[in-house]
Protein backbone atom coordinates (compact mmCIF):
# COMPACT_ATOMS: atom_id res chain seq x y z
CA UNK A 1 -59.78 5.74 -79.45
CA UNK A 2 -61.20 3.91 -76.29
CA UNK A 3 -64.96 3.34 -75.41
CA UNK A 4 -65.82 5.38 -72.34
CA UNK A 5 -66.51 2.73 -69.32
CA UNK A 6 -69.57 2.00 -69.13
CA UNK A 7 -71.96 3.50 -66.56
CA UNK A 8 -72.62 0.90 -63.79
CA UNK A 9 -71.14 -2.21 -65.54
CA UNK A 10 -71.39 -4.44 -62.80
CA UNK A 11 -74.37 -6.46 -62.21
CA UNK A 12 -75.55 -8.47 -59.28
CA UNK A 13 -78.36 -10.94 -58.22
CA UNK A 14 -79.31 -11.30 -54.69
CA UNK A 15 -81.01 -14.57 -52.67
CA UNK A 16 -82.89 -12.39 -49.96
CA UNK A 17 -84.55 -13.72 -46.60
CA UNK A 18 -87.05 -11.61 -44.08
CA UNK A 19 -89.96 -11.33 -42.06
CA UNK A 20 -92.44 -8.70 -43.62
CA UNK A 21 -93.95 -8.02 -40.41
CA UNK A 22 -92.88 -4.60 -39.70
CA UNK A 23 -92.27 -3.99 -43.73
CA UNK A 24 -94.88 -2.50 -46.02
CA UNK A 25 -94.08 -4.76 -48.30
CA UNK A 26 -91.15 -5.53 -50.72
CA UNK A 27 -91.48 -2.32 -53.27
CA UNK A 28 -90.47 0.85 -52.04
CA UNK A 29 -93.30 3.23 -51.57
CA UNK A 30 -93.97 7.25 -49.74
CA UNK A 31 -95.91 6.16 -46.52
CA UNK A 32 -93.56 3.27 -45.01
CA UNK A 33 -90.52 0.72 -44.46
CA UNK A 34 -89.98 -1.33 -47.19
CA UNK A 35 -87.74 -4.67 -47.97
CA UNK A 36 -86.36 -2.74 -51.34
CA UNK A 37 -85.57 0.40 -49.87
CA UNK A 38 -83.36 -1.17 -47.11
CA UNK A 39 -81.58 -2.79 -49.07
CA UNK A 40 -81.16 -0.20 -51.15
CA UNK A 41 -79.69 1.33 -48.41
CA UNK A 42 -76.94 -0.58 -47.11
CA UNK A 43 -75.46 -1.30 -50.53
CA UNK A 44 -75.31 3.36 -51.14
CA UNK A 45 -74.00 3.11 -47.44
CA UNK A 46 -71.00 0.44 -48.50
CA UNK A 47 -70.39 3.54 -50.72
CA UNK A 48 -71.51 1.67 -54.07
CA UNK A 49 -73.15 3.43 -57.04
CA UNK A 50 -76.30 1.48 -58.19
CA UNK A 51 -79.53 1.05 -60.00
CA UNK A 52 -82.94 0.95 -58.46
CA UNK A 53 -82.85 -2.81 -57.14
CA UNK A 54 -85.65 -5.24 -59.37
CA UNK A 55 -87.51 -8.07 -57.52
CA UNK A 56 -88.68 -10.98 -58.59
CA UNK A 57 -91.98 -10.47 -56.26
CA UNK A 58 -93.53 -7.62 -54.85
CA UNK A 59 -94.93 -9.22 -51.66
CA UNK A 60 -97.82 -7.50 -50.10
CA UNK A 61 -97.49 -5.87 -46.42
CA UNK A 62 -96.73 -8.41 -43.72
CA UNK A 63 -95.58 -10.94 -45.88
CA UNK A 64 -92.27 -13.01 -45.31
CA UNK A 65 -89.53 -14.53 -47.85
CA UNK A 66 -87.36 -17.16 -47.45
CA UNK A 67 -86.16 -17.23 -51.28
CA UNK A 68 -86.49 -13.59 -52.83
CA UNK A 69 -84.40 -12.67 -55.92
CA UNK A 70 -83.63 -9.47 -56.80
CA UNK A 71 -80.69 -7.80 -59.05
CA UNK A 72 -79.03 -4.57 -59.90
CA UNK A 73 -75.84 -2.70 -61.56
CA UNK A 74 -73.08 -1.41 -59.72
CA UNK A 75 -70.46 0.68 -60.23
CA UNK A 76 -67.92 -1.72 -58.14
CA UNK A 77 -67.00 -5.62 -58.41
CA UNK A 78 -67.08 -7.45 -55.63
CA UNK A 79 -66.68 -11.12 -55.10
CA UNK A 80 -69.87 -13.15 -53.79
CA UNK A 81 -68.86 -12.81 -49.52
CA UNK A 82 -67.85 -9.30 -50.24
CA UNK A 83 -71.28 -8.63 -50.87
CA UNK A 84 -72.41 -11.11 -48.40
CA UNK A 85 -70.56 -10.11 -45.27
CA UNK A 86 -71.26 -6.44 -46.26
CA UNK A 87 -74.43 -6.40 -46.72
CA UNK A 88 -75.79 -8.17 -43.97
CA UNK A 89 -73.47 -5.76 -41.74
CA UNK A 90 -75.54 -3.14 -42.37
CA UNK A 91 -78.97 -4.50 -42.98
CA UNK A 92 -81.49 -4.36 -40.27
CA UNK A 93 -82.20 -8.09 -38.33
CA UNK A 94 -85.62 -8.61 -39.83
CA UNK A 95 -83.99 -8.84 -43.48
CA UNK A 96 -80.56 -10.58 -44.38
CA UNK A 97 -78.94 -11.57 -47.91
CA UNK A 98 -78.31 -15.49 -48.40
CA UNK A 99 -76.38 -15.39 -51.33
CA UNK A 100 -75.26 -13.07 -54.15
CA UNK A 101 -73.94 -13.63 -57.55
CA UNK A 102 -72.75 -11.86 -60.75
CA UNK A 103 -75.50 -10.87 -63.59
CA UNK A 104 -75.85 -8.95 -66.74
CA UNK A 105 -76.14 -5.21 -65.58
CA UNK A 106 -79.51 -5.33 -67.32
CA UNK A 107 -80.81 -8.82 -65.72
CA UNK A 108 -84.50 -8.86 -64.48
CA UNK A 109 -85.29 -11.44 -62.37
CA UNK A 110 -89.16 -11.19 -63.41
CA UNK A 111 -88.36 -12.32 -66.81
CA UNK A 112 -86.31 -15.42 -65.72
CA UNK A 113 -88.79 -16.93 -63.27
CA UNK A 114 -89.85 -20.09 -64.35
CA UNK A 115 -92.11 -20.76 -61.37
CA UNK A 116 -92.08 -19.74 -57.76
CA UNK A 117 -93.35 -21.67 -54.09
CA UNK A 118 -95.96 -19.98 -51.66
CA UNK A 119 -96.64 -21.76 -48.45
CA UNK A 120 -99.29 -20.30 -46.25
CA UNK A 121 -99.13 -21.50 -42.28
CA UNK A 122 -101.95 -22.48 -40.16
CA UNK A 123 -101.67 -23.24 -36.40
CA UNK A 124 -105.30 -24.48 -34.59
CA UNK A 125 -105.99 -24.55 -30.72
CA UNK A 126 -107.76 -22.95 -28.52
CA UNK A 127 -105.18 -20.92 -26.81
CA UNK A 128 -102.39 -19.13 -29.66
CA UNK A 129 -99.07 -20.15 -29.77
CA UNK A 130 -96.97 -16.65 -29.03
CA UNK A 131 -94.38 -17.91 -30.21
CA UNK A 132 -95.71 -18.65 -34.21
CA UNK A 133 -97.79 -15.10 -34.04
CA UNK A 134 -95.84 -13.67 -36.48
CA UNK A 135 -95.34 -16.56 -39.35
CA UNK A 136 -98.30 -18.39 -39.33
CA UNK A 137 -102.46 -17.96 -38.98
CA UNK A 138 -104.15 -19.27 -35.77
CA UNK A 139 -107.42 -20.68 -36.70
CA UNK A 140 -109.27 -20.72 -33.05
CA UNK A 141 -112.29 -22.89 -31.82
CA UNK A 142 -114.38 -19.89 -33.07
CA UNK A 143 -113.45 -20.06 -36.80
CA UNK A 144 -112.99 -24.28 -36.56
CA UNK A 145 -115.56 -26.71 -38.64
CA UNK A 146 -118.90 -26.57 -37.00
CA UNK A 147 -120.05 -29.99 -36.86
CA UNK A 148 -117.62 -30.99 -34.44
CA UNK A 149 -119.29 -30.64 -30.91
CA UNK A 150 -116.94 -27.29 -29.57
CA UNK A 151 -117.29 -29.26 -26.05
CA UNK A 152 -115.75 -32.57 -27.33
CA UNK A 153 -112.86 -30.71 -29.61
CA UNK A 154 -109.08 -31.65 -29.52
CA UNK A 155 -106.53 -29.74 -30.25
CA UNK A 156 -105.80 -31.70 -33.41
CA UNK A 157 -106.41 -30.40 -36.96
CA UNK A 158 -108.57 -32.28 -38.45
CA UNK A 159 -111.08 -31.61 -35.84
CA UNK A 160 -110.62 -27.84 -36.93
CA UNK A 161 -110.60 -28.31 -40.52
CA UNK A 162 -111.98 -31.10 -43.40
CA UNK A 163 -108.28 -31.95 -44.92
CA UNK A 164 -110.10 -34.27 -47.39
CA UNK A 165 -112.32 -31.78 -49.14
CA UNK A 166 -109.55 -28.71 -49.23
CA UNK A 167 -107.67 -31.65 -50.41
CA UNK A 168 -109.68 -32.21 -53.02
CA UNK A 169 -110.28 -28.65 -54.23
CA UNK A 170 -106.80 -28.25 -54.13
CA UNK A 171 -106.15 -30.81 -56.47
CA UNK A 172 -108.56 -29.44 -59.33
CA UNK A 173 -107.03 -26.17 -58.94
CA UNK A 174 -103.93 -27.39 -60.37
CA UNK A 175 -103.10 -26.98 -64.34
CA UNK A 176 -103.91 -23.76 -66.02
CA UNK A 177 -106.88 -22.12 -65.85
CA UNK A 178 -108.93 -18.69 -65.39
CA UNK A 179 -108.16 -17.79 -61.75
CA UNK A 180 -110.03 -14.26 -62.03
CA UNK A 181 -112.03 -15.11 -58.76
CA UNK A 182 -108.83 -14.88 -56.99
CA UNK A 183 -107.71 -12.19 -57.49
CA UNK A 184 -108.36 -8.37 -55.44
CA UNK A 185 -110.54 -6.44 -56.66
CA UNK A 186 -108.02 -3.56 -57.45
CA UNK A 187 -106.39 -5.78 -59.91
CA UNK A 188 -107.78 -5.12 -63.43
CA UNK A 189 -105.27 -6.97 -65.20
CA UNK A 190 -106.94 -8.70 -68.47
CA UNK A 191 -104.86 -12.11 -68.67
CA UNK A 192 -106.43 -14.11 -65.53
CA UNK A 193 -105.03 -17.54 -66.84
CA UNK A 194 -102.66 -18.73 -64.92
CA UNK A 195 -100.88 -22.57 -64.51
CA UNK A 196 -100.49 -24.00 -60.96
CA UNK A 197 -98.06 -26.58 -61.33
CA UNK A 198 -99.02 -28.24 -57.55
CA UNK A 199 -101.74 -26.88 -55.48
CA UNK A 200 -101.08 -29.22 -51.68
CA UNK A 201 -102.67 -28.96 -48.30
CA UNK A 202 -100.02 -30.48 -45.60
CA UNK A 203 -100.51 -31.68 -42.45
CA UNK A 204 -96.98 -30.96 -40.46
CA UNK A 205 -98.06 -31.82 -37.16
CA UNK A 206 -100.56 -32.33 -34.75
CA UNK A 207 -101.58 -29.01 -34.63
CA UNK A 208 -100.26 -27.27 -37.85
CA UNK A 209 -101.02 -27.47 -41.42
CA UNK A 210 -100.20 -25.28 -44.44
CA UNK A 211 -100.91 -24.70 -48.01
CA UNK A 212 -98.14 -24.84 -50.77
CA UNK A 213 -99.30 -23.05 -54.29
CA UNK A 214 -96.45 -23.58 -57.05
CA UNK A 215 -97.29 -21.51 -60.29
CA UNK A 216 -95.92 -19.64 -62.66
CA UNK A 217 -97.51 -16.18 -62.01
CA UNK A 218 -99.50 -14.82 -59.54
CA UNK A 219 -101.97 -12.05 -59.34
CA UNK A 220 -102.39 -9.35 -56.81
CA UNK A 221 -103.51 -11.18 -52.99
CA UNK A 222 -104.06 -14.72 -54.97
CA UNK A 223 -102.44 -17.01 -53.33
CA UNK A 224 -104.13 -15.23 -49.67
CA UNK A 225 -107.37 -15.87 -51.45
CA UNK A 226 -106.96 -19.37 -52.20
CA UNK A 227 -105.49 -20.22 -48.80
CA UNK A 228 -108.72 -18.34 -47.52
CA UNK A 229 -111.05 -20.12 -49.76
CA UNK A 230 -109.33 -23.26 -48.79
CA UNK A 231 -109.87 -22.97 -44.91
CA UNK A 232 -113.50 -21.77 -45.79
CA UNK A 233 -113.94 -25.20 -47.39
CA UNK A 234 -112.41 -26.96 -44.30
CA UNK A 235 -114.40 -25.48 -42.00
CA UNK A 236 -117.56 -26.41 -44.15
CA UNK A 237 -118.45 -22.80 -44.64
CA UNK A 238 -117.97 -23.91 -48.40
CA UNK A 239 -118.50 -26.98 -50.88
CA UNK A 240 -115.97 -29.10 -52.76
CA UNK A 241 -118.16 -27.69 -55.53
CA UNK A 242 -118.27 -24.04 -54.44
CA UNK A 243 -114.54 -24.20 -54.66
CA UNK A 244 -114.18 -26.09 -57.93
CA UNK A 245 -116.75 -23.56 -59.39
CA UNK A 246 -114.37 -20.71 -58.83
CA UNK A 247 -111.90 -21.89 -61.77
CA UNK A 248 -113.79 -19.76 -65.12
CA UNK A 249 -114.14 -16.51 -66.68
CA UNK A 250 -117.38 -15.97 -65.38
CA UNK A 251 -116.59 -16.95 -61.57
CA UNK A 252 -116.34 -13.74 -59.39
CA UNK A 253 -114.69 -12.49 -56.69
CA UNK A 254 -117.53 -12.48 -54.43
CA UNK A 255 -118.31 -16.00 -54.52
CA UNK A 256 -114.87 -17.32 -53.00
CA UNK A 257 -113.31 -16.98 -49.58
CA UNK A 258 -111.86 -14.46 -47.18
CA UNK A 259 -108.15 -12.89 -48.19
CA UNK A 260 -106.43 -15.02 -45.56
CA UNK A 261 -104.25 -12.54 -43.33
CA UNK A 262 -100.70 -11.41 -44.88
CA UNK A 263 -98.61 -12.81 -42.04
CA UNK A 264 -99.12 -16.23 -42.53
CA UNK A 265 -97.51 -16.63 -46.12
CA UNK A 266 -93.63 -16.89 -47.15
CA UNK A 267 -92.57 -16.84 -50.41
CA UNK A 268 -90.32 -19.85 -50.42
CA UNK A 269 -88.58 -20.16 -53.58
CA UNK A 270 -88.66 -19.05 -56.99
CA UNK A 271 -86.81 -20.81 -60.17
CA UNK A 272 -84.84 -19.69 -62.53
CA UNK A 273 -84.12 -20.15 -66.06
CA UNK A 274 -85.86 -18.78 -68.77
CA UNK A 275 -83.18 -17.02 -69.85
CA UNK A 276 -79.00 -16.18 -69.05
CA UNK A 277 -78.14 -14.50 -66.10
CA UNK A 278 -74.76 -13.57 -68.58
C-alpha cells in the first residue's frame, strides 16, 4: 500500500535583499510591516501552500539586508527563476529575492550559519547628504571629535573621528570573548560569549567610513552598540581603554556607548555550512 504524500514536501531557501526603513523589522509581529510577512505574502498569493518562512536574522526595525537567508516547505516545485521571477512580481520595491534554491522541507537556516557580516555606515559633514539618509548615519560638526577647532574643520573624516584609536579597540574586540556590555538591556540571555572573527573600521572615502563586525552570533542591538561605542571612542568621548574594558563578565551595559541608530546597518552576508541543505 502507498505512503500518503507528504504534507508540504518541497523545501526552499531564499537569498533576500531590502531596505528596513519602512519595515518593523524582519519577524512578523501585531503592530506593523514586516520583511517576513511580505514575503509570506507573495509566495500564498502565487497560490502556494507553505510553512511559516525561518530567517537566518531577525533584524531590528530600520535595518537593511543585502544577504538574508531564509527557507520554507511548499506544497509545489518550482525551478530556481520560477521562484525568482515570481516572487519579485509580487513583492513590494523596498524588498526583492536574489536567489532561491531547493532545501530539506525541515532546513533552518539558523542552525547552518557559520558566521555572518554587519557593516554599519557613517557619512560626516556639516550639511547631510539626502541622498545616503536612509543607509547610512550622518555624524555632524555637533557630534565630531572636540579637539579639532569647529572653525578650522574639513569635511574629511578624520577630522570628525580618531580612526587610530576605534582602530585599535576594534582590533582587541576580535576573538571570543564575554560581550555582555553589548548587548540591550531586554536581552537576558545567559551565554554572552561570543567570537568575532574580524572587528574593522574602513575609511571608503573622503567623507565616509564604516564598521564591519564578522561573528558567529550576535545578541539583541550588539553590533548598534559596538558601532556606537566605536564612534564614542573617535570622537574622544571615550578611551582606547574604556573600550577595551568592555570585553568581561563584569563589564556593564552602562559603561559603553550609545545604540548607534538602526538605519545605518546592513546585514551583508551570512555563511553557510554547518550542516546539509539536503
Amino acid at each position: 500500500m502507498a505512503e500518503p504524500p507528504r504534507e508540504n514536501p518541497h523545501g526552499v531557501r531564499l537569498t533576500i535583499a531590502y531596505d528596513g526603513t519602512d519595515f518593523f523589522g524582519w519577524q512578523a509581529q501585531p503592530q506593523g510591516r514586516t520583511v517576513q510577512t511580505a514575503i509570506e505574502a507573495a509566495i500564498t498569493a502565487m497560490g502556494i501552500g507553505r510553512t511559516r518562512l525561518r530567517g537566518c536574522s531577525r533584524t531590528d526595525s530600520g535595518v537593511h539586508a543585502r544577504g538574508q537567508i531564509a527557507a520554507f516547505s511548499c506544497d509545489r516545485e518550482l525551478p530556481r527563476r520560477g521562484w525568482i521571477v515570481g516572487l519579485n512580481g509580487l513583492l513590494p520595491p523596498d524588498v526583492a529575492i536574489l536567489d532561491a534554491e531547493h532545501c530539506a522541507r525541515r532546513y533552518d537556516p539558523r542552525n547552518d550559519c557559520i558566521k555572518k557580516l554587519y557593516r554599519y555606515s557613517v557619512v560626516v559633514g556639516q550639511v547631510r547628504d539626502p541622498l545616503t539618509r536612509r543607509q547610512a548615519y550622518h555624524l555632524s560638526p555637533r557630534f565630531a571629535r572636540q579637539d579639532v577647532e569647529p572653525r578650522k574643520r574639513r569635511d574629511e573624516v578624520e577630522q570628525y573621528v580618531d580612526l587610530a584609536a576605534m582602530r585599535a579597540v576594534a582590533s582587541a574586540w576580535e576573538g571570543r570573548h564575554d560581550f555582555r556590555a553589548f548587548r540591550a538591556t531586554t536581552d537576558r540571555r545567559d551565554n554572552t560569549m561570543r567570537t568575532m572573527h574580524a572587528v574593522r573600521v574602513l575609511q571608503r572615502d573622503e567623507r565616509s567610513l564604516c564598521i564591519e563586525v564578522e561573528g558567529d552570533a550576535f545578541m539583541k542591538n550588539m553590533v548598534r552598540i559596538m558601532a556606537g561605542t566605536l564612534l564614542e571612542i573617535g570622537r574622544r568621548k571615550m578611551s582606547v581603554e574604556d573600550g577595551i574594558a568592555l570585553l568581561g563578565e563584569d563589564a556593564k551595559r552602562t559603561e559603553g556607548g550609545p545604540t548607534a541608530p538602526a538605519h545605518g546597518l546592513c546585514l551583508e552576508r551570512i555563511w553557510l555550512g554547518r550542516k546539509s541543505a539536503d
